[in-house]
N, C-alpha and C. Protein backbone atom coordinates (compact mmCIF):
# COMPACT_ATOMS: atom_id res chain seq x y z
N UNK A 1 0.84 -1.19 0.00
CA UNK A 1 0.00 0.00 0.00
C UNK A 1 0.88 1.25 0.00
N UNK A 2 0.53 1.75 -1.13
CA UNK A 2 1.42 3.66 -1.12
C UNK A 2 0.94 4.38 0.18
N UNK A 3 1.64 4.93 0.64
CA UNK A 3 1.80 6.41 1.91
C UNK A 3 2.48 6.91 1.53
N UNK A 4 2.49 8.86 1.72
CA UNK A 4 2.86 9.13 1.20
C UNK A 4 2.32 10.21 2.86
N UNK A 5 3.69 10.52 3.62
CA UNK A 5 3.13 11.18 5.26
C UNK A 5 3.35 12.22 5.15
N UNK A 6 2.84 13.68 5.14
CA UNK A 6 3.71 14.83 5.23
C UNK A 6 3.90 15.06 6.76
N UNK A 7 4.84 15.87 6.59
CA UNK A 7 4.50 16.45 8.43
C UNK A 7 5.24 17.86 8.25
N UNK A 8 5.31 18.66 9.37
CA UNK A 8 6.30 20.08 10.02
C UNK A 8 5.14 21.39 9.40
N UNK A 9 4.06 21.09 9.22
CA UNK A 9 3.21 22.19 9.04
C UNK A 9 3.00 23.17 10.39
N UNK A 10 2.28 24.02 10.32
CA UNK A 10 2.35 24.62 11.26
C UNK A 10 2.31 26.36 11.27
N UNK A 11 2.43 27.08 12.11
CA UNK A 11 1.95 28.69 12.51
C UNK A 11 3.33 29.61 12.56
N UNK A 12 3.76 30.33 11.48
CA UNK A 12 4.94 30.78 11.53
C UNK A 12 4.66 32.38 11.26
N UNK A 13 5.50 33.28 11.62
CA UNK A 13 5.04 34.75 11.78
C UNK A 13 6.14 35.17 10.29
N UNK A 14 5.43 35.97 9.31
CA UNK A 14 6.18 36.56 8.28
C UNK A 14 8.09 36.82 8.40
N UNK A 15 8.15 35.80 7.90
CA UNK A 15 10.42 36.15 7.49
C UNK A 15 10.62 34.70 8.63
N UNK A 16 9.88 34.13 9.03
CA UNK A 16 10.09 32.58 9.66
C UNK A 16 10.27 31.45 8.52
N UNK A 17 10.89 30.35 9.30
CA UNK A 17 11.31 29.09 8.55
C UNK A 17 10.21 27.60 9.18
N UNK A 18 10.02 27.22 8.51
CA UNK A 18 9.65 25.49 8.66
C UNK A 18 10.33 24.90 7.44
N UNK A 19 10.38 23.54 8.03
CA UNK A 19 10.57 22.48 6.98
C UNK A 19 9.57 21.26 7.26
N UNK A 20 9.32 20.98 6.01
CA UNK A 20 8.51 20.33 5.79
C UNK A 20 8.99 18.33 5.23
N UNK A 21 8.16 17.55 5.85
CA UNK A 21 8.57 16.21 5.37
C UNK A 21 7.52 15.64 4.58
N UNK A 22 8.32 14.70 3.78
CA UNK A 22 7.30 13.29 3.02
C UNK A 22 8.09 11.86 3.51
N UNK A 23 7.45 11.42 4.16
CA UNK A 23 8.06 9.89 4.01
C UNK A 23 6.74 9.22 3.45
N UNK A 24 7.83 8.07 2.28
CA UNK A 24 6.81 7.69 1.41
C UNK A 24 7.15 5.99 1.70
N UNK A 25 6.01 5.44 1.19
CA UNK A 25 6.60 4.33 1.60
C UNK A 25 5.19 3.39 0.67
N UNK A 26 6.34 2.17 0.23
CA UNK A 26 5.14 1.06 -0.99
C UNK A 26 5.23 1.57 -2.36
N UNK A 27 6.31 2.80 -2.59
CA UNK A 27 6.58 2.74 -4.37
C UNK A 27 8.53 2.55 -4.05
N UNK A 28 8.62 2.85 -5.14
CA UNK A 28 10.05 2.74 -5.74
C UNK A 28 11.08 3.88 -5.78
N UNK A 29 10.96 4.16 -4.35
CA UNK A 29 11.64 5.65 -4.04
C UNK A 29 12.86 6.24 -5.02
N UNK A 30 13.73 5.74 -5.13
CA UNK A 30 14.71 5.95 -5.46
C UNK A 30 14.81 6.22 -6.76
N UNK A 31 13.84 5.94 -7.68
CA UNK A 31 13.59 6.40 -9.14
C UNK A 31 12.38 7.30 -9.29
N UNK A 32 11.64 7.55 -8.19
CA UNK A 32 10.24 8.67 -8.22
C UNK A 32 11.05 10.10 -8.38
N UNK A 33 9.73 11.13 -8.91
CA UNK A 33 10.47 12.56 -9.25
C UNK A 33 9.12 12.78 -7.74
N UNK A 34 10.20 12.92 -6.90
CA UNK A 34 8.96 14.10 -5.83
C UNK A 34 9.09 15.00 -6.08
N UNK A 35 7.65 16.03 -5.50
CA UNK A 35 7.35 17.25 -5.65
C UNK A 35 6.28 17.77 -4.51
N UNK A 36 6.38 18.94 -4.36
CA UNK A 36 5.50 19.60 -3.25
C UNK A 36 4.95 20.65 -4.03
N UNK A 37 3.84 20.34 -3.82
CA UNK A 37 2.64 21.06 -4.68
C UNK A 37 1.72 22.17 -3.50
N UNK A 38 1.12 22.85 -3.60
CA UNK A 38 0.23 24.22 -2.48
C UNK A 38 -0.91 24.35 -3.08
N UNK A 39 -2.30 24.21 -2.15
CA UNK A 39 -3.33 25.17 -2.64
C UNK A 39 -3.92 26.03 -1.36
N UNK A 40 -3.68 27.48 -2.06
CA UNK A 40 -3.77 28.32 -0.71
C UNK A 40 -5.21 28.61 -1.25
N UNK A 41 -6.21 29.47 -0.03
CA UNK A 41 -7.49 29.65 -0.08
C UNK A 41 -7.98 30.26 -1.30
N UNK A 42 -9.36 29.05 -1.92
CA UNK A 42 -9.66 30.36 -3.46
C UNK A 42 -8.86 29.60 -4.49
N UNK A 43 -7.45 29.42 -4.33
CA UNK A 43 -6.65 29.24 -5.56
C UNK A 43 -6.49 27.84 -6.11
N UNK A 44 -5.97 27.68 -7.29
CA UNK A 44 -5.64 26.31 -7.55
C UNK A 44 -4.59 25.44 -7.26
N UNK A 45 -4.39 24.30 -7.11
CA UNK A 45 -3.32 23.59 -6.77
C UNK A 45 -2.17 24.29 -7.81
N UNK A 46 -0.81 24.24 -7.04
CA UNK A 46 0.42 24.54 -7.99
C UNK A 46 1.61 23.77 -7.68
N UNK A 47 2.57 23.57 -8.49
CA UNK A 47 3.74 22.84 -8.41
C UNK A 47 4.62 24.25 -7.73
N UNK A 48 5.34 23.66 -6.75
CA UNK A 48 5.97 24.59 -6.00
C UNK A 48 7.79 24.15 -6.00
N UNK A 49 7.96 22.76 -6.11
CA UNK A 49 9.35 22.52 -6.26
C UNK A 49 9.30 21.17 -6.37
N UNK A 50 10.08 20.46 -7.65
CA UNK A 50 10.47 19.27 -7.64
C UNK A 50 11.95 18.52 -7.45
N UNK A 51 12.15 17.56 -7.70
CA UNK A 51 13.11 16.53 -6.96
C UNK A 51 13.32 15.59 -8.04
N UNK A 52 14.06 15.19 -9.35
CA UNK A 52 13.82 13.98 -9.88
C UNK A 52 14.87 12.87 -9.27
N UNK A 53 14.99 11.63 -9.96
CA UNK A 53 15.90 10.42 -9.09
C UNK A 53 17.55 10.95 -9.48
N UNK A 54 18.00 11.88 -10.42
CA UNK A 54 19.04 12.83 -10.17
C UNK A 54 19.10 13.95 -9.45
N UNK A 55 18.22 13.62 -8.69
CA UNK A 55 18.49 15.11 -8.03
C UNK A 55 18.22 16.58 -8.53
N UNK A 56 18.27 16.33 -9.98
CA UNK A 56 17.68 17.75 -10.71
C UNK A 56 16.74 18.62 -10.15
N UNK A 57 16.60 19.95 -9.96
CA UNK A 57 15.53 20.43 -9.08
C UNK A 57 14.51 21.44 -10.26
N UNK A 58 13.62 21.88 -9.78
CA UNK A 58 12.87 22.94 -10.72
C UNK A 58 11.85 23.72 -9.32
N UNK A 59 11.78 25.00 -9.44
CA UNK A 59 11.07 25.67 -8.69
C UNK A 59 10.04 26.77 -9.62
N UNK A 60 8.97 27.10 -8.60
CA UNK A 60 8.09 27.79 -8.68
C UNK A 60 8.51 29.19 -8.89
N UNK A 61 8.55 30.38 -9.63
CA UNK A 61 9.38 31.50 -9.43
C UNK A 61 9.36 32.00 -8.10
N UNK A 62 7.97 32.15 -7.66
CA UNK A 62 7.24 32.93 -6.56
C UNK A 62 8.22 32.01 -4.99
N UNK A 63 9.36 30.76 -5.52
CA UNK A 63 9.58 30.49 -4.04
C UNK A 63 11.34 30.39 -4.48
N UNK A 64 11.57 30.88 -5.23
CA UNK A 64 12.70 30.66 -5.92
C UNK A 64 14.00 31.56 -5.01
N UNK A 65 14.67 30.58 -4.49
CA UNK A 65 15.55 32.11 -3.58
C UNK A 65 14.98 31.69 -2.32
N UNK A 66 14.11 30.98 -1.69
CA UNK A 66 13.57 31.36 -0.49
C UNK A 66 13.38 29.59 0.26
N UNK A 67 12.89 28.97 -0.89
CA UNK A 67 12.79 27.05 -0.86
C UNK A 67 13.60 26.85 -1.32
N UNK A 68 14.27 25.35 -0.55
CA UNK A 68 14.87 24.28 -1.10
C UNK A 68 14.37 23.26 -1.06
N UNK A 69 14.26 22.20 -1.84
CA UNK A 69 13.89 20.82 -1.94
C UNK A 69 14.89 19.66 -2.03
N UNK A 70 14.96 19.06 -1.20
CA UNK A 70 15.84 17.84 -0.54
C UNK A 70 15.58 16.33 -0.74
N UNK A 71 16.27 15.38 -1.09
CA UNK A 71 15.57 13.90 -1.03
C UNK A 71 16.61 13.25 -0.06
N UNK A 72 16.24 12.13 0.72
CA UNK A 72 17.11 10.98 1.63
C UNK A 72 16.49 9.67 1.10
N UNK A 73 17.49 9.27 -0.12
CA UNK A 73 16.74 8.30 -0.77
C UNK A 73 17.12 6.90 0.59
N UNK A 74 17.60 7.11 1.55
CA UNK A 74 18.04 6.02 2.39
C UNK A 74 16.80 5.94 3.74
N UNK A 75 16.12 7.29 3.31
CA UNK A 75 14.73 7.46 4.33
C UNK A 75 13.35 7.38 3.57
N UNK A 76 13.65 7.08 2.89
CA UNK A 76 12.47 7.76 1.44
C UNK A 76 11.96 8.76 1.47
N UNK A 77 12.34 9.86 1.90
CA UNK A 77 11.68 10.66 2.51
C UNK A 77 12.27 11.94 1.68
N UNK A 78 11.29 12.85 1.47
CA UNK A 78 11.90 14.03 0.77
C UNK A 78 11.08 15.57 1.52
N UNK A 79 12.32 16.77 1.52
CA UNK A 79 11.76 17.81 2.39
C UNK A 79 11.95 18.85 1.58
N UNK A 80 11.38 20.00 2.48
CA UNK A 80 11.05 21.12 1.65
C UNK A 80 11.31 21.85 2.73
N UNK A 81 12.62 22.79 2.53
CA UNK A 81 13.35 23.83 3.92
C UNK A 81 12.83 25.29 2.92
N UNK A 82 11.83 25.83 3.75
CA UNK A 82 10.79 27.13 3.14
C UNK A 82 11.51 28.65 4.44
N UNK A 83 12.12 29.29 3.97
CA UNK A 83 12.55 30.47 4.65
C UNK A 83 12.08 31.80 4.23
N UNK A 84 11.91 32.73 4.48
CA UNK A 84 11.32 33.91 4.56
C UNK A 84 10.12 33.93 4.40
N UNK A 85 9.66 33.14 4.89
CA UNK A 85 7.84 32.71 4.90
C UNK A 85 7.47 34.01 4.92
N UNK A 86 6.18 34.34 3.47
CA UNK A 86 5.50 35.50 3.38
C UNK A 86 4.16 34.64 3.55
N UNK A 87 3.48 35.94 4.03
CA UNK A 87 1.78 35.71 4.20
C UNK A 87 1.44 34.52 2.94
N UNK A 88 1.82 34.98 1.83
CA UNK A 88 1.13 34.73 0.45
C UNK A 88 1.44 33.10 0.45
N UNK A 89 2.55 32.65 1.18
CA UNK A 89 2.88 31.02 0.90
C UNK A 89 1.89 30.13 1.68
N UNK A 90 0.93 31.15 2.75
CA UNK A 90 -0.15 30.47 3.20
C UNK A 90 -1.26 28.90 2.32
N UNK A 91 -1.21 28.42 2.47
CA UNK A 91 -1.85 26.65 1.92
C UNK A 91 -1.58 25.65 2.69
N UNK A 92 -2.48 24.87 2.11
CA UNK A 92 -1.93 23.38 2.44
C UNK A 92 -0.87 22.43 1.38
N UNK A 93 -0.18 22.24 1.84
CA UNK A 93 1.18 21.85 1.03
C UNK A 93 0.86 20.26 0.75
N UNK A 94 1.00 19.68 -0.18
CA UNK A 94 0.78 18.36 -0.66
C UNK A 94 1.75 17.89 -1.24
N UNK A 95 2.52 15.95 -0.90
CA UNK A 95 3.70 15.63 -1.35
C UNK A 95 3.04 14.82 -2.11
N UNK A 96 4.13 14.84 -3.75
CA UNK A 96 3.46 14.29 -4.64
C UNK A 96 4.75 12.97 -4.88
N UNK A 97 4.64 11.85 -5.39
CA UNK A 97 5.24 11.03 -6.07
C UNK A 97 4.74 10.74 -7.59
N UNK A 98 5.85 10.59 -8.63
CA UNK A 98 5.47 10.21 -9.97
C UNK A 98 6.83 9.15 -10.43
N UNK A 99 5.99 8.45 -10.42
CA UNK A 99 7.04 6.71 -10.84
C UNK A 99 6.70 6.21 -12.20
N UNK A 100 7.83 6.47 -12.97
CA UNK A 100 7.64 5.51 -14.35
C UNK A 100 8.03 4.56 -14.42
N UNK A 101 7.01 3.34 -14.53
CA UNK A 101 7.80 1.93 -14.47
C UNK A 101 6.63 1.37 -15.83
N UNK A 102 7.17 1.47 -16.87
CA UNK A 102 6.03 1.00 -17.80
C UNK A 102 5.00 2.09 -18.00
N UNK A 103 4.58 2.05 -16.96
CA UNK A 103 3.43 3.59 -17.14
C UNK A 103 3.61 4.30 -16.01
N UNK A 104 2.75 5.37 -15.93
CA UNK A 104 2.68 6.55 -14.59
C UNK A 104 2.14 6.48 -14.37
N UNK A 105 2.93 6.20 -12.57
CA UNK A 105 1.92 5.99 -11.28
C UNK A 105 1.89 7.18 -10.85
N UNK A 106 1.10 8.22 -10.06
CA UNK A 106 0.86 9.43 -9.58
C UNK A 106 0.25 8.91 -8.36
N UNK A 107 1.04 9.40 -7.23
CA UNK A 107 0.40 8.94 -5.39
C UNK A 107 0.66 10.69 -5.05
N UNK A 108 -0.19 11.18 -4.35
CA UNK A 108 -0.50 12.29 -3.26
C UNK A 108 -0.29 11.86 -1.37
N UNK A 109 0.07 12.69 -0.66
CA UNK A 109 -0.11 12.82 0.52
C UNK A 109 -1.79 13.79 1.07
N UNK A 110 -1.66 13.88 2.25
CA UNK A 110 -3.13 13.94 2.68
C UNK A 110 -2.88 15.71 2.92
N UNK A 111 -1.86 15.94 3.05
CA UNK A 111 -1.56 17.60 2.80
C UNK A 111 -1.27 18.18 4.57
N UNK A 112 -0.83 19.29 4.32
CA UNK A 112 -0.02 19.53 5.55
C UNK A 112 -0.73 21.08 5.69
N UNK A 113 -1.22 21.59 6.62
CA UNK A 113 -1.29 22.98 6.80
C UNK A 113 0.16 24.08 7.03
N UNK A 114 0.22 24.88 5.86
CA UNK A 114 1.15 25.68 6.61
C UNK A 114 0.15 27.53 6.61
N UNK A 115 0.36 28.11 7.60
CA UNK A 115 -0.13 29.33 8.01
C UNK A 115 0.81 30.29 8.38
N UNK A 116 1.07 31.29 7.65
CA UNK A 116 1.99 32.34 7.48
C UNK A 116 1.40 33.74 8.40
N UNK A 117 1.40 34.35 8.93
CA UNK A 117 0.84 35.70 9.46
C UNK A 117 1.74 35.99 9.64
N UNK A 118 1.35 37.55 9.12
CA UNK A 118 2.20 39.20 9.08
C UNK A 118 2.33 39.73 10.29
């Protein structure tokens, strides 16, 4: 069975840090492209920063400079270290997995609150 856990959400005051986790567990970690995706109130889901099984990264402009995205392919687990937290990064943050093995598998986490105030 895929899991896919986030955790480190939480209440941070504008120019604060969290980091955020996925431990995934029941796919094929080590060749998945993770990614942490946001939908803040009103808006649509967005890709915010990915991870492929090189390590290659790609970011969101709006977090570019401010996120990093991390993998521990020995934890399966992949994070997201978010610094100068502005109001606007307010959402719930969702860890994504995408595994090509023949075809694409796409697994989600259950999403993490993060809350930014000015």
């Amino acid at each position: 069975q895929v899991q896919l856990v986030e955790s480190g959400g939480g209440l941070v005051q504008a120019g604060g840090s969290l980091r955020l986790s996925c431990a995934a567990s029941g796919i094929a970690f080590s060749i998945a492209t993770m990614a942490w995706f946001r939908q803040g109130p009103g808006k649509q889901r967005e890709l915010v920063a990915s991870i492929d099984s090189r390590r290659n990264t790609n970011y969101a402009d709006s977090v570019k400079g401010r996120f990093t995205i991390s993998r521990d392919d020995a934890k399966n687990t992949v994070y997201l270290q978010m610094d100068s937290l502005k109001p606007e990064d307010t959402a719930v943050y969702y860890c994504n997995a995408n595994v090509k093995i023949l075809r694409v598998y796409d697994y989600w986490g259950q999403g993490t609150q993060v809350t930014v105030s000015s």
